[in-house]
C-alpha atoms as a PDB file:
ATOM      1  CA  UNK A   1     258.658 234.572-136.015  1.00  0.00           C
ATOM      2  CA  UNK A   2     258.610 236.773-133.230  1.00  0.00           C
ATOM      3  CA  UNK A   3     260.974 238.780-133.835  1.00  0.00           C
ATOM      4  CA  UNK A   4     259.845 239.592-137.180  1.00  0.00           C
ATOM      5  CA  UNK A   5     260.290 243.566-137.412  1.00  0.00           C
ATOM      6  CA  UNK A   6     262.880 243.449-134.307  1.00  0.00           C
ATOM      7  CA  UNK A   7     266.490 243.676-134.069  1.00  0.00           C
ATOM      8  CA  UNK A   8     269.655 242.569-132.430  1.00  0.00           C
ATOM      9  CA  UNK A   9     272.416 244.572-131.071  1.00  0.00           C
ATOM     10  CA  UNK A  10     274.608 244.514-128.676  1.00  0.00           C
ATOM     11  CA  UNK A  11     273.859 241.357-127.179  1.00  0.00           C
ATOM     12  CA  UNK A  12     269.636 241.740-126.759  1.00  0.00           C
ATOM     13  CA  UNK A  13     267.215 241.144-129.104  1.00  0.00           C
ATOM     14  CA  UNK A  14     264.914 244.419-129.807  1.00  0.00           C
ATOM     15  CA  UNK A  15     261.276 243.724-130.585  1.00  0.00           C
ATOM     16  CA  UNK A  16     259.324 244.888-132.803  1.00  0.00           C
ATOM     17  CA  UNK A  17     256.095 247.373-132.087  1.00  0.00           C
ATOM     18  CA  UNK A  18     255.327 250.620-130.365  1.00  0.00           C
ATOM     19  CA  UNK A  19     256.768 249.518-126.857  1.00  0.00           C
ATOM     20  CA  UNK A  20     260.156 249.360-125.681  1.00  0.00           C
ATOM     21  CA  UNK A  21     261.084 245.893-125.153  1.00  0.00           C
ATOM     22  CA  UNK A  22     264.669 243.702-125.248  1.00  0.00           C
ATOM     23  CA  UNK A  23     265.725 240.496-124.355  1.00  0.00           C
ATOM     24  CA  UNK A  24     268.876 237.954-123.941  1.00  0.00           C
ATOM     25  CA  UNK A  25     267.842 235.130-125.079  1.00  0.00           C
ATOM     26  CA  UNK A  26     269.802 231.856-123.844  1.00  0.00           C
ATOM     27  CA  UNK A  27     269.223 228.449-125.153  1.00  0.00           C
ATOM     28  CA  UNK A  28     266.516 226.247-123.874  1.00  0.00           C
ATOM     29  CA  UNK A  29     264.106 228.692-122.380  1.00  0.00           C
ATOM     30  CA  UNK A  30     266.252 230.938-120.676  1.00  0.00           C
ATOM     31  CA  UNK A  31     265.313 234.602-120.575  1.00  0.00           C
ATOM     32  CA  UNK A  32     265.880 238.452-119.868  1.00  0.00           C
ATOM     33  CA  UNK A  33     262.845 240.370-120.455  1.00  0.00           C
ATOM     34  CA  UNK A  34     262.734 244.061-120.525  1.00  0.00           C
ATOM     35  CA  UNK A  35     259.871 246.011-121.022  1.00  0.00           C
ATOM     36  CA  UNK A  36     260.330 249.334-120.268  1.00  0.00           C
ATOM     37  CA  UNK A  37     257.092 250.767-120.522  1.00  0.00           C
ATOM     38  CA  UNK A  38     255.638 248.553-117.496  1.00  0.00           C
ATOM     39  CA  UNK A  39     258.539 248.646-115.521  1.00  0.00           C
ATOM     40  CA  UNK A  40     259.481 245.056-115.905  1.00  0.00           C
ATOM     41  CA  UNK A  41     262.135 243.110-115.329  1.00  0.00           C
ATOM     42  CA  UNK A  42     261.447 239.711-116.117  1.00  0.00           C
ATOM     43  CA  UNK A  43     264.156 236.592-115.625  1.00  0.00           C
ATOM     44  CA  UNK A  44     263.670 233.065-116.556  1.00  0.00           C
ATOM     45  CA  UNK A  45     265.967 230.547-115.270  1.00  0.00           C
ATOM     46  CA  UNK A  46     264.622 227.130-117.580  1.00  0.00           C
ATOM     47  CA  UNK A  47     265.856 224.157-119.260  1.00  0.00           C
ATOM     48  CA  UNK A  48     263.568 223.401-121.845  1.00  0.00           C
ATOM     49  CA  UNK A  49     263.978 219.837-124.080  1.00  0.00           C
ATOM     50  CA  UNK A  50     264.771 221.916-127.101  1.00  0.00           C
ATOM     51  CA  UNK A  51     267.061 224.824-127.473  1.00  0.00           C
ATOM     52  CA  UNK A  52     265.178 226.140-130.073  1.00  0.00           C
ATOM     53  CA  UNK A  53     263.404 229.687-128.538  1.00  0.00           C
ATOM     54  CA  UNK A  54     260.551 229.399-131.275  1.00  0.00           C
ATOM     55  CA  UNK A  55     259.614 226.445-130.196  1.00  0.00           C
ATOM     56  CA  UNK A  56     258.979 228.372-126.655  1.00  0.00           C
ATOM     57  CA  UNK A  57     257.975 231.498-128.222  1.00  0.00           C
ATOM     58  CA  UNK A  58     254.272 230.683-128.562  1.00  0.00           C
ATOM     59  CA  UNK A  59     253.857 229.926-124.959  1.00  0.00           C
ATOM     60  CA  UNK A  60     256.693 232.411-123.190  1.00  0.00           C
ATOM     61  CA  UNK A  61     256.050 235.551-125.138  1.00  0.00           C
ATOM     62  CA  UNK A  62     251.997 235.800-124.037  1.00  0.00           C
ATOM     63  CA  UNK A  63     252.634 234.916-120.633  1.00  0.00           C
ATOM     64  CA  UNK A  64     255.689 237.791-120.372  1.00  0.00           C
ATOM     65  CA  UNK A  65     253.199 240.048-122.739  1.00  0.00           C
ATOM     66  CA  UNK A  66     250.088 239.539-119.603  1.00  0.00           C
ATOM     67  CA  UNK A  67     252.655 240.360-117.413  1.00  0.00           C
ATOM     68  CA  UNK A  68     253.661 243.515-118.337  1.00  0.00           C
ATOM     69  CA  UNK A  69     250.188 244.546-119.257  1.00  0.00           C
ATOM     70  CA  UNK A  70     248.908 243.834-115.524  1.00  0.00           C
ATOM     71  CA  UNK A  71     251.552 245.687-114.426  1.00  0.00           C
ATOM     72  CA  UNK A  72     250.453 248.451-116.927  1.00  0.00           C
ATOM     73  CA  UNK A  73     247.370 248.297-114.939  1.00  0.00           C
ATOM     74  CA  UNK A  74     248.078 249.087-111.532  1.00  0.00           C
ATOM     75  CA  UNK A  75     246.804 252.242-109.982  1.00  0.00           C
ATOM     76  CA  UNK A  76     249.937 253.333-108.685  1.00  0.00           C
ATOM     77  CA  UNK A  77     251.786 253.920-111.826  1.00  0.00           C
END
């Protein structure tokens, strides 16, 4: 579901909205998350109990969204 709108190519997952954000998405949590626009890098090394990424999706995805928009924030940008 959170990908809804996205795309994938070349190996990373391209979300969907007005920012520029990809991802590699492993199995059981693990992560690459790109957002461009806050110049973020974000890795997650994890081994969730379920491989499933929409099961982590609901948790993951705000905590890498609060992230980036702290970063966002920062005077010195």
């Amino acid at each position: 579901p959170a990908l809804i709108g996205g795309s994938y190519t070349g190996l990373w997952w391209i979300y969907p909205g007005n920012g520029r954000i990809i991802a590699a998405r492993g199995v059981y949590g693990q992560t690459i998350y790109v957002d461009f626009d806050a110049d973020m890098v974000l890795v997650r090394f994890a081994s969730m109990p379920n491989a499933a990424n929409n099961l982590n999706d609901p948790t993951s995805l705000p905590a890498y969204r609060a992230v980036a928009a702290y970063l966002r924030s920062l005077p010195h940008r």
